[in-house]
N, C-alpha and C. Protein backbone atom coordinates (compact mmCIF):
# COMPACT_ATOMS: atom_id res chain seq x y z
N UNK A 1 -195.88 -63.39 27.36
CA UNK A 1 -194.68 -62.64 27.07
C UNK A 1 -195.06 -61.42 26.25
N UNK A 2 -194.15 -60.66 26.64
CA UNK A 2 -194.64 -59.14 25.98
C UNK A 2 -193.84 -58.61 24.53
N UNK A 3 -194.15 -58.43 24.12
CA UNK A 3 -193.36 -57.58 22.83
C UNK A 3 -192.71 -56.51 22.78
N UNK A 4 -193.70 -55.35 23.81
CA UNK A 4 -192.52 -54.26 23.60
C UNK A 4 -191.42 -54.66 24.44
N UNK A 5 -190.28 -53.32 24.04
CA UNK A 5 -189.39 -53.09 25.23
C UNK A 5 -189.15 -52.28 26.14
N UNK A 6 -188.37 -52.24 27.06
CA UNK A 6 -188.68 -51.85 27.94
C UNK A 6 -187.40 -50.50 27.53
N UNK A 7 -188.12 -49.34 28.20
CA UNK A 7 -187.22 -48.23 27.91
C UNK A 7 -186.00 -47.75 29.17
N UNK A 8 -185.10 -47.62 28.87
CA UNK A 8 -183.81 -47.29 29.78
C UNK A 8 -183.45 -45.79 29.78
N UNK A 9 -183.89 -44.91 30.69
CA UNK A 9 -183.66 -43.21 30.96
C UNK A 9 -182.59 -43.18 31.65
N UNK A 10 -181.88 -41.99 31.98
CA UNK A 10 -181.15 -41.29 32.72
C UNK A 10 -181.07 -42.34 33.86
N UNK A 11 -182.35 -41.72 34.53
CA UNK A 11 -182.33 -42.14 36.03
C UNK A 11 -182.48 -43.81 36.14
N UNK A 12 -182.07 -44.99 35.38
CA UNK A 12 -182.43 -46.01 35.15
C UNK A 12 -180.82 -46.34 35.32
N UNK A 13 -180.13 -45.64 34.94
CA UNK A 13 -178.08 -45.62 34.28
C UNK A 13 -178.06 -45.02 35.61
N UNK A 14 -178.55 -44.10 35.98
CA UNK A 14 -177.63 -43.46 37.49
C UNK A 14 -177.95 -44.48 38.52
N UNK A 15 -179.29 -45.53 38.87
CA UNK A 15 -179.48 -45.93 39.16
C UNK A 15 -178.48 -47.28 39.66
N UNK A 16 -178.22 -48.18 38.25
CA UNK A 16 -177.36 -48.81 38.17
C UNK A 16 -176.01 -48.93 38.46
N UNK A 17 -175.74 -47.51 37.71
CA UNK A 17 -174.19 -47.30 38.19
C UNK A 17 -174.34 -46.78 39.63
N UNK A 18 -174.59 -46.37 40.22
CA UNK A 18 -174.70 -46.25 41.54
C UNK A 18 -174.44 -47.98 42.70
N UNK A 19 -175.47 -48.76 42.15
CA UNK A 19 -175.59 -50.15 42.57
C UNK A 19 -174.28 -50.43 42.63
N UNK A 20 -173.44 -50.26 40.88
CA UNK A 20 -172.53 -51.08 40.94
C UNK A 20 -171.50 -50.66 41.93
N UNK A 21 -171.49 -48.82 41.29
CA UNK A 21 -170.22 -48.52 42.98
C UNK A 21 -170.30 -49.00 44.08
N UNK A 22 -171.60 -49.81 44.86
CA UNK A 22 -171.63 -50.02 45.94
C UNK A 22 -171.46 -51.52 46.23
N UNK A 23 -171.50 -51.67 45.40
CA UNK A 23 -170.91 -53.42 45.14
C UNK A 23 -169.74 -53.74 45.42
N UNK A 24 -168.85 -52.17 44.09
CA UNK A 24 -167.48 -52.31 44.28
C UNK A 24 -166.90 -52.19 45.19
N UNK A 25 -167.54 -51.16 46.16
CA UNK A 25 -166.85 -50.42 47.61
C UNK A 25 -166.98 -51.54 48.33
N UNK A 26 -167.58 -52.94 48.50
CA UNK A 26 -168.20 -53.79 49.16
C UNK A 26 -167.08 -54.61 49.47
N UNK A 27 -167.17 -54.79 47.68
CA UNK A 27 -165.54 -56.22 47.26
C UNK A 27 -164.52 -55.27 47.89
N UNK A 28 -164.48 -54.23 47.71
CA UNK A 28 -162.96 -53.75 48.17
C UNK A 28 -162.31 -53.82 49.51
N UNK A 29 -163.62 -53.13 50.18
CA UNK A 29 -163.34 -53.12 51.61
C UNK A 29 -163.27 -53.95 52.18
N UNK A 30 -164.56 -54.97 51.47
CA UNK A 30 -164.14 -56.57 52.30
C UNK A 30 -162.57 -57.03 51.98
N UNK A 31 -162.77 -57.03 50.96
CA UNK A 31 -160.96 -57.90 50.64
C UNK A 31 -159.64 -57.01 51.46
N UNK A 32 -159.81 -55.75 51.67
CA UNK A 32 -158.68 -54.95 52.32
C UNK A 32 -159.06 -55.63 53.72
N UNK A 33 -160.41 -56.12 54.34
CA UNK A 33 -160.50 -56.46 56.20
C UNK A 33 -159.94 -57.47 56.00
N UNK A 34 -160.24 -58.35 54.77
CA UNK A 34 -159.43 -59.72 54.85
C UNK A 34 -157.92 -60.01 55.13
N UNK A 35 -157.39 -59.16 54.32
CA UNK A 35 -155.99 -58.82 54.04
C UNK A 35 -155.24 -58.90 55.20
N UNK A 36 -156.06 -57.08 55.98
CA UNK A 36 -155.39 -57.03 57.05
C UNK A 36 -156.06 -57.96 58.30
N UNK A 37 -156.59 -58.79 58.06
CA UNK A 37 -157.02 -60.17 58.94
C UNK A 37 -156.25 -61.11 59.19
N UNK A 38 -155.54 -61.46 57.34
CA UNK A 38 -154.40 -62.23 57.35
C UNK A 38 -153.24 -61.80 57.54
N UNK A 39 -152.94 -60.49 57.44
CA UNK A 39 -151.82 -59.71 57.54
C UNK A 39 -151.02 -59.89 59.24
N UNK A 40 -152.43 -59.30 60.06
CA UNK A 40 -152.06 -59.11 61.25
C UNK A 40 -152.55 -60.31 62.20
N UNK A 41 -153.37 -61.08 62.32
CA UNK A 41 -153.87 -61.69 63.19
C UNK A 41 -153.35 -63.58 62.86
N UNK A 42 -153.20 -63.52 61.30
CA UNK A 42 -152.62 -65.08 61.47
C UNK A 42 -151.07 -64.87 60.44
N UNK A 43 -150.77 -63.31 60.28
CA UNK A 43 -149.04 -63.26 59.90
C UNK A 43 -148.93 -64.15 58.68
N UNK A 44 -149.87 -64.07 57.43
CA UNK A 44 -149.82 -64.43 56.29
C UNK A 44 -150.17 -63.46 55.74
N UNK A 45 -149.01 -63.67 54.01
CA UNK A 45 -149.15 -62.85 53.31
C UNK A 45 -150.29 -62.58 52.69
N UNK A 46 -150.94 -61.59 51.86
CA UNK A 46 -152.20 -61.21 51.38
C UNK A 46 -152.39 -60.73 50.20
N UNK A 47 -150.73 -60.95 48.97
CA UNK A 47 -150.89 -60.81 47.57
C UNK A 47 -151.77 -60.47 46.68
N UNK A 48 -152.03 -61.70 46.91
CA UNK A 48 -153.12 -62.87 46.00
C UNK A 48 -154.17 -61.60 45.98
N UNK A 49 -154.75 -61.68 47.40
CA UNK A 49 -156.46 -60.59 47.42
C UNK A 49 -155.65 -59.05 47.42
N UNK A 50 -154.43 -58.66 47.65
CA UNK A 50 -154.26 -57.07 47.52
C UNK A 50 -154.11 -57.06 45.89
N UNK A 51 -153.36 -57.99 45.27
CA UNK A 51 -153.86 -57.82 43.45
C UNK A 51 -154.88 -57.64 42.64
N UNK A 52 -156.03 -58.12 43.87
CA UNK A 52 -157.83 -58.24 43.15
C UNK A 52 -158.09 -56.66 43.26
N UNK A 53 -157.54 -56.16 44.65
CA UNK A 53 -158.14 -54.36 44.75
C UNK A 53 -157.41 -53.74 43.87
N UNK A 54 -156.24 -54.16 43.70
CA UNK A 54 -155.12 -53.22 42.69
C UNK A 54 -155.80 -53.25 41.15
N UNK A 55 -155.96 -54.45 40.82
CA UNK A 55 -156.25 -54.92 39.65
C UNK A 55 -157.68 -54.42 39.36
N UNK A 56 -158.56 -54.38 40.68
CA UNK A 56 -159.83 -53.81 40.05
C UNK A 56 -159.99 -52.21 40.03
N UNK A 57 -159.40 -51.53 40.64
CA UNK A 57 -159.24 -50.67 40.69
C UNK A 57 -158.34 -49.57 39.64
N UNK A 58 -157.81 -50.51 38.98
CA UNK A 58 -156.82 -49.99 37.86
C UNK A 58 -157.33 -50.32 36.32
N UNK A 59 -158.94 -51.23 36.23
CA UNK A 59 -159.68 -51.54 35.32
C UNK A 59 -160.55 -50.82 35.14
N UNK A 60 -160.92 -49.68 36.44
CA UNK A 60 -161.78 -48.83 36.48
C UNK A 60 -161.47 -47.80 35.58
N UNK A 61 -160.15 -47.60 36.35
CA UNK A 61 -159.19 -46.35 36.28
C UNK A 61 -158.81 -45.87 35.16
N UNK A 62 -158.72 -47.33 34.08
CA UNK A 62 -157.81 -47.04 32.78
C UNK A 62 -159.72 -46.77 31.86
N UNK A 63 -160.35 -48.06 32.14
CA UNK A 63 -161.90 -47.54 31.69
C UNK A 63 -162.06 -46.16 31.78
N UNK A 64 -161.93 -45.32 32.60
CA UNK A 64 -162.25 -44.21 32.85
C UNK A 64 -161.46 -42.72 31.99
N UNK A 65 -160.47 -43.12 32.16
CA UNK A 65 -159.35 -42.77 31.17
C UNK A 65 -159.46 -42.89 29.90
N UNK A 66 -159.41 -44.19 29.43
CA UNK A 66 -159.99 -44.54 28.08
C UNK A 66 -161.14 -43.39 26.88
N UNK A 67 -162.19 -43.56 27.96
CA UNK A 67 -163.42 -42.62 27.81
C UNK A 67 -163.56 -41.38 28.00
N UNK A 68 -162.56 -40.70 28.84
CA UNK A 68 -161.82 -39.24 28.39
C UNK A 68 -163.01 -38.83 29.80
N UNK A 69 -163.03 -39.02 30.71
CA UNK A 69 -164.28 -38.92 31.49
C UNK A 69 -163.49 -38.27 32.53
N UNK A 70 -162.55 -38.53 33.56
CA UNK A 70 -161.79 -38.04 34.33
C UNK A 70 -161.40 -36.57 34.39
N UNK A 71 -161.36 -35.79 35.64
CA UNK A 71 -161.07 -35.03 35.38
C UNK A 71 -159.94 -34.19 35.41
N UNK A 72 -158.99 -33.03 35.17
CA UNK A 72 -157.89 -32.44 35.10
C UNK A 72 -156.96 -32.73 36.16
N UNK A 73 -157.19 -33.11 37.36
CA UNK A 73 -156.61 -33.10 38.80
C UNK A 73 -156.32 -34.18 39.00
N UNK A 74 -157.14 -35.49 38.04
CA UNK A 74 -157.09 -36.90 38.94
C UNK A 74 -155.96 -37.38 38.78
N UNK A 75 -154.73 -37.20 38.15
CA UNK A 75 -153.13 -37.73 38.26
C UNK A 75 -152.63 -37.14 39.34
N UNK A 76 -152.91 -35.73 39.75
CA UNK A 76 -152.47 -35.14 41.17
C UNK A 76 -152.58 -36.14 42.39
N UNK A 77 -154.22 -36.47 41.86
CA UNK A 77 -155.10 -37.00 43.33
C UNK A 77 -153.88 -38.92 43.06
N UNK A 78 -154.04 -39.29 42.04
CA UNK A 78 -153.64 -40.58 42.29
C UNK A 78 -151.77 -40.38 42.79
N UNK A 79 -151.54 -39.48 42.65
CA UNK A 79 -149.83 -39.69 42.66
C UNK A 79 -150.08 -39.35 44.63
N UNK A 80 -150.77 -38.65 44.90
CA UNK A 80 -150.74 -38.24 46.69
C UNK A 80 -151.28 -39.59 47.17
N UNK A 81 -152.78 -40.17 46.87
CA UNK A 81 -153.17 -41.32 47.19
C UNK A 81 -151.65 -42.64 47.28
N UNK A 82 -151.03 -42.76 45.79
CA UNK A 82 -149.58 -43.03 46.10
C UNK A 82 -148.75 -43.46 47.16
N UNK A 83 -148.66 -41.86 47.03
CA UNK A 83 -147.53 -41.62 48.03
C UNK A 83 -147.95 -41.88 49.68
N UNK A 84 -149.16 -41.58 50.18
CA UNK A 84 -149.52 -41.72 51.21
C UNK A 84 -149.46 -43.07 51.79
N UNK A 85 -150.16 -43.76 50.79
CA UNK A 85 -149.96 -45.44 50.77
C UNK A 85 -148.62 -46.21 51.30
N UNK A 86 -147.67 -45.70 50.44
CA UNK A 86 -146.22 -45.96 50.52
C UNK A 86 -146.13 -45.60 52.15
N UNK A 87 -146.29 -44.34 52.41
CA UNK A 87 -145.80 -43.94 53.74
C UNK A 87 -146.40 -44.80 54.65
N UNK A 88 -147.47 -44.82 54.73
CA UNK A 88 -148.05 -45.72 55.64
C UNK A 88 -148.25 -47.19 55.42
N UNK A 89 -147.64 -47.64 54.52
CA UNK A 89 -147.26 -48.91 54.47
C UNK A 89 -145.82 -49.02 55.10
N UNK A 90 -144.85 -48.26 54.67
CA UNK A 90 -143.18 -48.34 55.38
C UNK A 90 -143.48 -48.06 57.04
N UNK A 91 -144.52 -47.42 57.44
CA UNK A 91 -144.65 -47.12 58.94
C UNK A 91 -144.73 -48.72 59.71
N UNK A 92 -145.92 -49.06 58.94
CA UNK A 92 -146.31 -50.19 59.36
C UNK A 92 -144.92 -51.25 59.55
N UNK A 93 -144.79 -51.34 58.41
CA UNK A 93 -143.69 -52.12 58.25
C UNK A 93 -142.31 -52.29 59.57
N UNK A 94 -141.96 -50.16 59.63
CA UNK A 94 -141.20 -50.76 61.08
C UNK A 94 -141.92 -50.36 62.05
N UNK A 95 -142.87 -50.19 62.29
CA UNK A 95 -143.86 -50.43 63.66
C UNK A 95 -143.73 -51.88 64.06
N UNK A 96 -143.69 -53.05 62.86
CA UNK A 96 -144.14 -54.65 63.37
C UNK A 96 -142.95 -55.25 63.79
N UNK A 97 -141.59 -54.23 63.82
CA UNK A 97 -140.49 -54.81 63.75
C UNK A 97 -140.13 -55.09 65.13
């Protein structure tokens, strides 16, 4: 066993955080195919796993916020993301009707 430690640079943190975004994009997307797996193909609801994307996604969000890191536009970008959502969720909705 060694004594020193081991040193952590820049490119060691971009590294990581990089990993983790791709982790996250992983859980997300999987749980949204699931969703609409259960949504459309066996006509069960999908709460439960659309709360895990909401919920993780809004832990990021407020983290990010928190830390003053975000930039000037991103309430623009989340209120259109929003709204788009909405729309194309009500489409859906009477499309299945």
């Amino acid at each position: 066993m060694t004594t020193h430690s081991i040193d952590t640079d820049e490119r060691t943190l971009a590294v990581q955080n990089a990993s983790y975004r791709w982790a996250y994009l992983l859980l997300s997307y999987g749980l949204l195919a699931s969703i609409a797996w259960r949504a459309f193909a066996r006509n069960e609801a999908s709460w439960d796993l659309f709360a895990l994307v909401i919920g993780g996604g809004a832990v990021a969000t407020v983290y990010q916020w928190r830390r003053h890191i975000l930039g000037t536009r991103w309430g623009l970008r989340v209120v259109v993301a929003m709204v788009t959502a909405a729309v194309a969720a009500i489409a859906i909705v009477v499309a299945r009707r």
